[in-house]
C-alpha atoms as a PDB file:
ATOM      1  CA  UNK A   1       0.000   0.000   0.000  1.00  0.00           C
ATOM      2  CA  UNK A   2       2.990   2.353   0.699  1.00  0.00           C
ATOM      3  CA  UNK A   3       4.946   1.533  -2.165  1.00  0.00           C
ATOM      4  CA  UNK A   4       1.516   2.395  -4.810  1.00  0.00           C
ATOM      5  CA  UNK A   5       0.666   5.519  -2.343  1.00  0.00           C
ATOM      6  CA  UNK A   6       4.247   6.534  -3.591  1.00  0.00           C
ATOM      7  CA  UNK A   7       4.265   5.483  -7.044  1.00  0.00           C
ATOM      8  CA  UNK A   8       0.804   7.531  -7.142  1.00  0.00           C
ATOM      9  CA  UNK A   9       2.800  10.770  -5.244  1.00  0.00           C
ATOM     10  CA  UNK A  10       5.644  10.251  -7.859  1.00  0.00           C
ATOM     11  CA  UNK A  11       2.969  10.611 -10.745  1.00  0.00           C
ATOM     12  CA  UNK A  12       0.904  13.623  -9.420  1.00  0.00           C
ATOM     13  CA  UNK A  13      -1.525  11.790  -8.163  1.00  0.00           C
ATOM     14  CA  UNK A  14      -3.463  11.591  -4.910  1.00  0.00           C
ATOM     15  CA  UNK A  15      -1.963   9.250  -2.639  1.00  0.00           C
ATOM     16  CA  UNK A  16      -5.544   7.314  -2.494  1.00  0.00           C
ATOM     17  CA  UNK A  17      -7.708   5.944  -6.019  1.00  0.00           C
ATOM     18  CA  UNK A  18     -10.969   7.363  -6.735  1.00  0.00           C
ATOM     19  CA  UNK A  19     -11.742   4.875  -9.557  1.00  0.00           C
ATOM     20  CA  UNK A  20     -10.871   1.224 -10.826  1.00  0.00           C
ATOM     21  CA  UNK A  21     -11.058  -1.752 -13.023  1.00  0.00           C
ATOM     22  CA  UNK A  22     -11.644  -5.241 -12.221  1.00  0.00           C
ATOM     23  CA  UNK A  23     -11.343  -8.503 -14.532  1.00  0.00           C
ATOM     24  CA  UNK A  24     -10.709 -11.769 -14.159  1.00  0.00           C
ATOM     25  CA  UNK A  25      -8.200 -14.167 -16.033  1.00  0.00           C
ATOM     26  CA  UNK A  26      -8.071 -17.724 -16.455  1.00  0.00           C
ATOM     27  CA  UNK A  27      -4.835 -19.925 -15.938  1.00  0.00           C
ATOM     28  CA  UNK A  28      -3.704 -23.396 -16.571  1.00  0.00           C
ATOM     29  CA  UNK A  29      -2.619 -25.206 -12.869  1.00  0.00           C
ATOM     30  CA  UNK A  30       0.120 -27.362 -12.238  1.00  0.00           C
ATOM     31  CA  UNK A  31      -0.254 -30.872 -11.202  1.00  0.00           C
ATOM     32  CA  UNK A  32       0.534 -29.901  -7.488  1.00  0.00           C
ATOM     33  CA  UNK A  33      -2.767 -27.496  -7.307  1.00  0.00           C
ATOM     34  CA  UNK A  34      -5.523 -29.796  -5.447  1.00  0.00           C
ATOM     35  CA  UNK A  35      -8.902 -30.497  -6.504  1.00  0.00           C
ATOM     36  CA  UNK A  36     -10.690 -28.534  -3.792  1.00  0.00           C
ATOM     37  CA  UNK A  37      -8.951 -25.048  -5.451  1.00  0.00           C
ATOM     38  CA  UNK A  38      -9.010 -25.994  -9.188  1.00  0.00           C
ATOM     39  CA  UNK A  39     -12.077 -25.912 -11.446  1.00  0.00           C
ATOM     40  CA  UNK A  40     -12.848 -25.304 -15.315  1.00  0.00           C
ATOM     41  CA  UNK A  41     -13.376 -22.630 -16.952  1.00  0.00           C
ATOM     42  CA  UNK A  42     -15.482 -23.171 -19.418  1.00  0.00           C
ATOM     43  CA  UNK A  43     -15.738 -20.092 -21.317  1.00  0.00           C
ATOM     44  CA  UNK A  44     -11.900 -20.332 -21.963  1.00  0.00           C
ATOM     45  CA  UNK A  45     -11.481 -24.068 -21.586  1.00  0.00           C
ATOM     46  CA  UNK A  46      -9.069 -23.877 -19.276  1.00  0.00           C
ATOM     47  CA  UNK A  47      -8.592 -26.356 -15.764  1.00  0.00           C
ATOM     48  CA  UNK A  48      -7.053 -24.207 -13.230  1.00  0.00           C
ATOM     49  CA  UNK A  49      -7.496 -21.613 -10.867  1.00  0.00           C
ATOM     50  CA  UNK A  50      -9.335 -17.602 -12.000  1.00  0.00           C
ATOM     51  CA  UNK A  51      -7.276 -14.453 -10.705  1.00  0.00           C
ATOM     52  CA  UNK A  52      -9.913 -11.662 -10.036  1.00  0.00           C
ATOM     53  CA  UNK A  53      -7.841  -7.938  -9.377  1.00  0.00           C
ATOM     54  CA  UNK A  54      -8.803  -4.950  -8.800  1.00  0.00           C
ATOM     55  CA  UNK A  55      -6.380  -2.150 -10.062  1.00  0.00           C
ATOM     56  CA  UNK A  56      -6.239   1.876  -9.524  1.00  0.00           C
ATOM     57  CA  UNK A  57      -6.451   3.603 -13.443  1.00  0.00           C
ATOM     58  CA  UNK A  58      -2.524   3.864 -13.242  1.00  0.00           C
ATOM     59  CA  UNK A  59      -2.765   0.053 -12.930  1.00  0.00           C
ATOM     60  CA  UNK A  60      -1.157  -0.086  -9.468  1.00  0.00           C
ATOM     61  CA  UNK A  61      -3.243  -3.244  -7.542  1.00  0.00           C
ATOM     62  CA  UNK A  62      -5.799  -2.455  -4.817  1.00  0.00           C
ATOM     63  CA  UNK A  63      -6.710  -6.331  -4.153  1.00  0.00           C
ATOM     64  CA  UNK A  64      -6.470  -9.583  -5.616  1.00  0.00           C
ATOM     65  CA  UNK A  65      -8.569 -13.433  -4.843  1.00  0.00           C
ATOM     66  CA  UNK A  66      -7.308 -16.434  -5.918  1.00  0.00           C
ATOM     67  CA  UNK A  67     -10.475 -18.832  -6.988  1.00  0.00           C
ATOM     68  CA  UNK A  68     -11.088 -22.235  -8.850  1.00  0.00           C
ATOM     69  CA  UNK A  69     -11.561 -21.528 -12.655  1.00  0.00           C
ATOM     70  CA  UNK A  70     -15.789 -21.985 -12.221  1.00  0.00           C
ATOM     71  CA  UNK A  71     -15.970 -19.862  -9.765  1.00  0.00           C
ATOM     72  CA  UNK A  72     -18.293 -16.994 -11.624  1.00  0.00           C
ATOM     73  CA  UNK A  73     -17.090 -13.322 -11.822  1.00  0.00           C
ATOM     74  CA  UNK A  74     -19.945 -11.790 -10.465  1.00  0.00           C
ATOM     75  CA  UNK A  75     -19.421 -14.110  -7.258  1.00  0.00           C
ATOM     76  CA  UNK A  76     -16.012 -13.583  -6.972  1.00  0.00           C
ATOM     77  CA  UNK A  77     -16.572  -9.699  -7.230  1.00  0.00           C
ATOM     78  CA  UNK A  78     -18.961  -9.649  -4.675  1.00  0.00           C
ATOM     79  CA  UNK A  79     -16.207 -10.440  -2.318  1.00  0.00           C
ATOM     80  CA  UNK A  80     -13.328  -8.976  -3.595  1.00  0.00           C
ATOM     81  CA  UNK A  81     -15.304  -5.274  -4.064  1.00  0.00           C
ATOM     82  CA  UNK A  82     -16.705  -5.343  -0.323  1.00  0.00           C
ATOM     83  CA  UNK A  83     -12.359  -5.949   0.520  1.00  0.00           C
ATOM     84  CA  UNK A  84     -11.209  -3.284  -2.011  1.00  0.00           C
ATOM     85  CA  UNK A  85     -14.239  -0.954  -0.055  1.00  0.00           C
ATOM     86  CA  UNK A  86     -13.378  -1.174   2.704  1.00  0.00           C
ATOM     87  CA  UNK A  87      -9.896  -0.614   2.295  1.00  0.00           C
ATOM     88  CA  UNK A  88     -10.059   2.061  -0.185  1.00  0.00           C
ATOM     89  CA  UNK A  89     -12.463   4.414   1.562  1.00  0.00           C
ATOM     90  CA  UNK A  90     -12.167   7.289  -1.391  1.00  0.00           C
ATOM     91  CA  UNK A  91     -13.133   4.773  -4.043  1.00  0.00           C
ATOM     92  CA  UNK A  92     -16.291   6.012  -5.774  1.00  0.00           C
ATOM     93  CA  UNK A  93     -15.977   3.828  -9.393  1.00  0.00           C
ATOM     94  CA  UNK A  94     -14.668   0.870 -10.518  1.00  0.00           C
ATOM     95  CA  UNK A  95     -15.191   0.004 -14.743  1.00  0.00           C
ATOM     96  CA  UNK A  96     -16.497  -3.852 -14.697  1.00  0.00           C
ATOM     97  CA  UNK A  97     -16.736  -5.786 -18.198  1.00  0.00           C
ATOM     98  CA  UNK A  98     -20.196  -7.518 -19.302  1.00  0.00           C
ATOM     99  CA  UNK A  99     -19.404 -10.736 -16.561  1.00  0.00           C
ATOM    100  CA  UNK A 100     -20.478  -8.143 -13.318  1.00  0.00           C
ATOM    101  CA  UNK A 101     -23.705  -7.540 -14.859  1.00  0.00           C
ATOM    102  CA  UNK A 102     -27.432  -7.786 -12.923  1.00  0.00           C
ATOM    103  CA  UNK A 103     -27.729  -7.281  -8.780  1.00  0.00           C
ATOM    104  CA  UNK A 104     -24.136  -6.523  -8.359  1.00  0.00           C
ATOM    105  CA  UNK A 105     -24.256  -3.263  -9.594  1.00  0.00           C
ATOM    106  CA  UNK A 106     -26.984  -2.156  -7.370  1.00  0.00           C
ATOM    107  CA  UNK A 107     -25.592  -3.802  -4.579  1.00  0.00           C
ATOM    108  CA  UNK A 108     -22.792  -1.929  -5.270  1.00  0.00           C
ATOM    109  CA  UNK A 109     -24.276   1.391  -4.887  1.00  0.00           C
ATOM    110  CA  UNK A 110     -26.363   0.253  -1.907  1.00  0.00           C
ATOM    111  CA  UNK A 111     -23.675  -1.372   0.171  1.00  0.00           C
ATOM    112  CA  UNK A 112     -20.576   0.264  -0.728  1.00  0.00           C
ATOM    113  CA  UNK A 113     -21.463   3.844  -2.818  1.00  0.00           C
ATOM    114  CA  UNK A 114     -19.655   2.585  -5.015  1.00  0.00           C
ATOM    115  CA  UNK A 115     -20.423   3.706  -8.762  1.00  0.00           C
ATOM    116  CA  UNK A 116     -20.082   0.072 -10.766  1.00  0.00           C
ATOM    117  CA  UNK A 117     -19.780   0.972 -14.722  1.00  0.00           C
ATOM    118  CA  UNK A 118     -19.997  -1.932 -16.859  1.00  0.00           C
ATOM    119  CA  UNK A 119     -17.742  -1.495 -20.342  1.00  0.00           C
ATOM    120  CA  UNK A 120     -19.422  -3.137 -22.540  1.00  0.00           C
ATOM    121  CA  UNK A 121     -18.733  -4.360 -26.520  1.00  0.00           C
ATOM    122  CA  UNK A 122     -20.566  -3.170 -29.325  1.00  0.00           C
ATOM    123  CA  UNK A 123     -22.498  -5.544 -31.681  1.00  0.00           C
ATOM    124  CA  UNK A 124     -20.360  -4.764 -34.440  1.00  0.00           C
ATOM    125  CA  UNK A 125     -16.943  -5.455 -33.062  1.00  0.00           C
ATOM    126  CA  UNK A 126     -15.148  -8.441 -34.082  1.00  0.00           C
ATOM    127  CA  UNK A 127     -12.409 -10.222 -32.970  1.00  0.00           C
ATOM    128  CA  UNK A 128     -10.135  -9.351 -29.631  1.00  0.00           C
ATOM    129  CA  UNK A 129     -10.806  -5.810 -28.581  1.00  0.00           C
ATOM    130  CA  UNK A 130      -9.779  -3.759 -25.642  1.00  0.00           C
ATOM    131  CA  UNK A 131     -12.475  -1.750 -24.804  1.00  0.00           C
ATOM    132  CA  UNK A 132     -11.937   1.671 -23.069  1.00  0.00           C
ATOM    133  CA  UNK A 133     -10.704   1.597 -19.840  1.00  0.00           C
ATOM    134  CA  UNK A 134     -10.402  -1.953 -19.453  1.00  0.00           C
ATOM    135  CA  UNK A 135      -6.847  -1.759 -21.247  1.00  0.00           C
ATOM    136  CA  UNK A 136      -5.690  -0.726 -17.529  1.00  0.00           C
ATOM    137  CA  UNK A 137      -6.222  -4.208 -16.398  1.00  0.00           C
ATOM    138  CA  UNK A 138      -5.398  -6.256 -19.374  1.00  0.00           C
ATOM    139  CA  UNK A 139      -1.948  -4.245 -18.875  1.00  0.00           C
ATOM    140  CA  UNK A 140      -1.403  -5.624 -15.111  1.00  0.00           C
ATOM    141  CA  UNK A 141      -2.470  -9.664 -16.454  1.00  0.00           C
ATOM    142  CA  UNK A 142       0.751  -8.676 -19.437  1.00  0.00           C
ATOM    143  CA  UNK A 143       3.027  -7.775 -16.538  1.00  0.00           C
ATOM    144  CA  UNK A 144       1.939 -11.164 -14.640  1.00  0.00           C
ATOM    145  CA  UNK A 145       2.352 -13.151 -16.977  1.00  0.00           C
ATOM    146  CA  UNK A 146       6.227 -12.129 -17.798  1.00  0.00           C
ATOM    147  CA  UNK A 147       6.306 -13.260 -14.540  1.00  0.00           C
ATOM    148  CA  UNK A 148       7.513 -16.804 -15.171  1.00  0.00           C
ATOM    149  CA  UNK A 149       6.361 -17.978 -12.130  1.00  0.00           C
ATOM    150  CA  UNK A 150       2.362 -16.522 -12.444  1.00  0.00           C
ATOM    151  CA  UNK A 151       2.500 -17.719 -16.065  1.00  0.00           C
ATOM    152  CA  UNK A 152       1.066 -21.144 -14.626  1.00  0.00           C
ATOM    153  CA  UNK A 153      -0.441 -21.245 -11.186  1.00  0.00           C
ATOM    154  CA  UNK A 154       1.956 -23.469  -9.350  1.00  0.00           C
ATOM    155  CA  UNK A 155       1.062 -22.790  -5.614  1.00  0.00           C
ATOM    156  CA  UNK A 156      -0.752 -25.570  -3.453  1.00  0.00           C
ATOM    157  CA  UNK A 157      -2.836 -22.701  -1.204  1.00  0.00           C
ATOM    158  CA  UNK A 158      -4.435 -19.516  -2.925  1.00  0.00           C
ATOM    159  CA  UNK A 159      -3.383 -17.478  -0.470  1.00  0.00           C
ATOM    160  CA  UNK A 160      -0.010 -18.394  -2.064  1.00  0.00           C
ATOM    161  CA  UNK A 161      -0.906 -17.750  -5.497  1.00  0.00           C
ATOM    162  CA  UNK A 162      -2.370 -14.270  -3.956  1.00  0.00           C
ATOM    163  CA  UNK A 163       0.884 -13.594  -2.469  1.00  0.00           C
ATOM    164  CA  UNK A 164       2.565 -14.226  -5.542  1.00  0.00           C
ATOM    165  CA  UNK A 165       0.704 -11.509  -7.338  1.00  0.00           C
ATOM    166  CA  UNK A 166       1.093  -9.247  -4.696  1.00  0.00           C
ATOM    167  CA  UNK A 167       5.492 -10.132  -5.133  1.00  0.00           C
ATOM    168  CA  UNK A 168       4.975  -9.783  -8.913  1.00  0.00           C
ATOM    169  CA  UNK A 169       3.194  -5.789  -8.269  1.00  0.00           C
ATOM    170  CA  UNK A 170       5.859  -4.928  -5.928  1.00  0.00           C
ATOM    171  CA  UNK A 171       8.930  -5.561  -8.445  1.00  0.00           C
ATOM    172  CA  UNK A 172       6.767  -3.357 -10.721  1.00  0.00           C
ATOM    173  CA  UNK A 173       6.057  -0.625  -8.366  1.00  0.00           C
ATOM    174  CA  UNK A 174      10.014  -0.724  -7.380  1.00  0.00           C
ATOM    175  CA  UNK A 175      11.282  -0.310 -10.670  1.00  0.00           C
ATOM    176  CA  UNK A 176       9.141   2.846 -11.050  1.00  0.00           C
ATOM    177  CA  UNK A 177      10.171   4.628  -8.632  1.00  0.00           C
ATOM    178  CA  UNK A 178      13.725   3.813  -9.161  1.00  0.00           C
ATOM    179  CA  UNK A 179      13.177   5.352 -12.688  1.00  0.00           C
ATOM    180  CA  UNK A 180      14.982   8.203 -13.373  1.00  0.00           C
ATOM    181  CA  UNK A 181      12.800  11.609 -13.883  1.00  0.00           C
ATOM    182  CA  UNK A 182      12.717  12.402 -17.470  1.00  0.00           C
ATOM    183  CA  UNK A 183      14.757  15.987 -18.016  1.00  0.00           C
ATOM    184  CA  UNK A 184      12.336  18.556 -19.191  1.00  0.00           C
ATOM    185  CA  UNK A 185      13.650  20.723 -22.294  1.00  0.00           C
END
């Protein structure tokens, strides 16, 4: 929390968020991860373990859970928005793709004040788009998954994996604020 409350100072930017993103993404566990914390996902066909995050719009991470694959993301973010909420007290909006739909977003507002904007595609998209704002997050699951250890979920515990997202953020957050100022002309 220190290091992003710096890496937020560094940029200009209030040492607490005021809005976020949240996704999910699939991976592929190893042979060690038990039963009881792998499912399938089968919207990506993959038999492992779902990383839900949270991340400011400078894509510094506010929270993280660690789930089986079939866990849904409306479930998941039930949980992990009430954790981000109550830790991030100035938090007033957080950008959700078309998975958060339905009660959650006036549970949301009810519960937390929190402001839950779903990004949705158009009809007339094809392919793999990044839709506004959601970029942020898909920029954080890149920078895991250089990570050669998050590029396959190897822990036994989720709390592990967790932890090992957490690790990955902090080498991140390090490097920028070990970077140089650019000189101004």
């Amino acid at each position: 929390d220190r290091l992003r409350a710096r890496v937020r100072e560094k940029l200009g930017r209030g040492v607490e968020p005021t809005a976020g993103v949240i996704d999910s993404q699939s991976v592929k566990a190893d042979a060690v991860v038990g039963a009881d914390s792998r499912g399938f996902d089968g919207g990506k066909l993959i038999n492992g373990r779902k990383r839900h995050v949270v991340v400011d719009t400078l894509g510094l991470l506010l929270g993280v859970m660690v789930t089986a694959a079939d866990t849904g993301d409306r479930t998941a973010a039930h949980v992990l928005l009430r954790q981000v909420a109550d830790t991030h007290h100035q938090l007033e909006l957080v950008w959700a793709d078309g998975g958060c739909t339905g009660s959650l977003v006036a549970h949301c507002l009810t519960m937390f004040a929190l402001v839950l904007a779903i990004v949705k595609r158009s009809d007339d998209m094809r392919g793999f788009v990044v839709l506004p704002k959601r970029w942020i997050v898909e920029r954080l699951f890149a920078h895991l998954m250089r990570t050669r250890r998050l590029a396959r979920d190897y822990e036994r515990r989720t709390t592990s994996a967790e932890a090992m997202i957490y690790w990955s953020m902090i080498l991140l957050m390090t490097r920028r604020l070990a970077r140089p100022h650019p000189q101004r002309a």
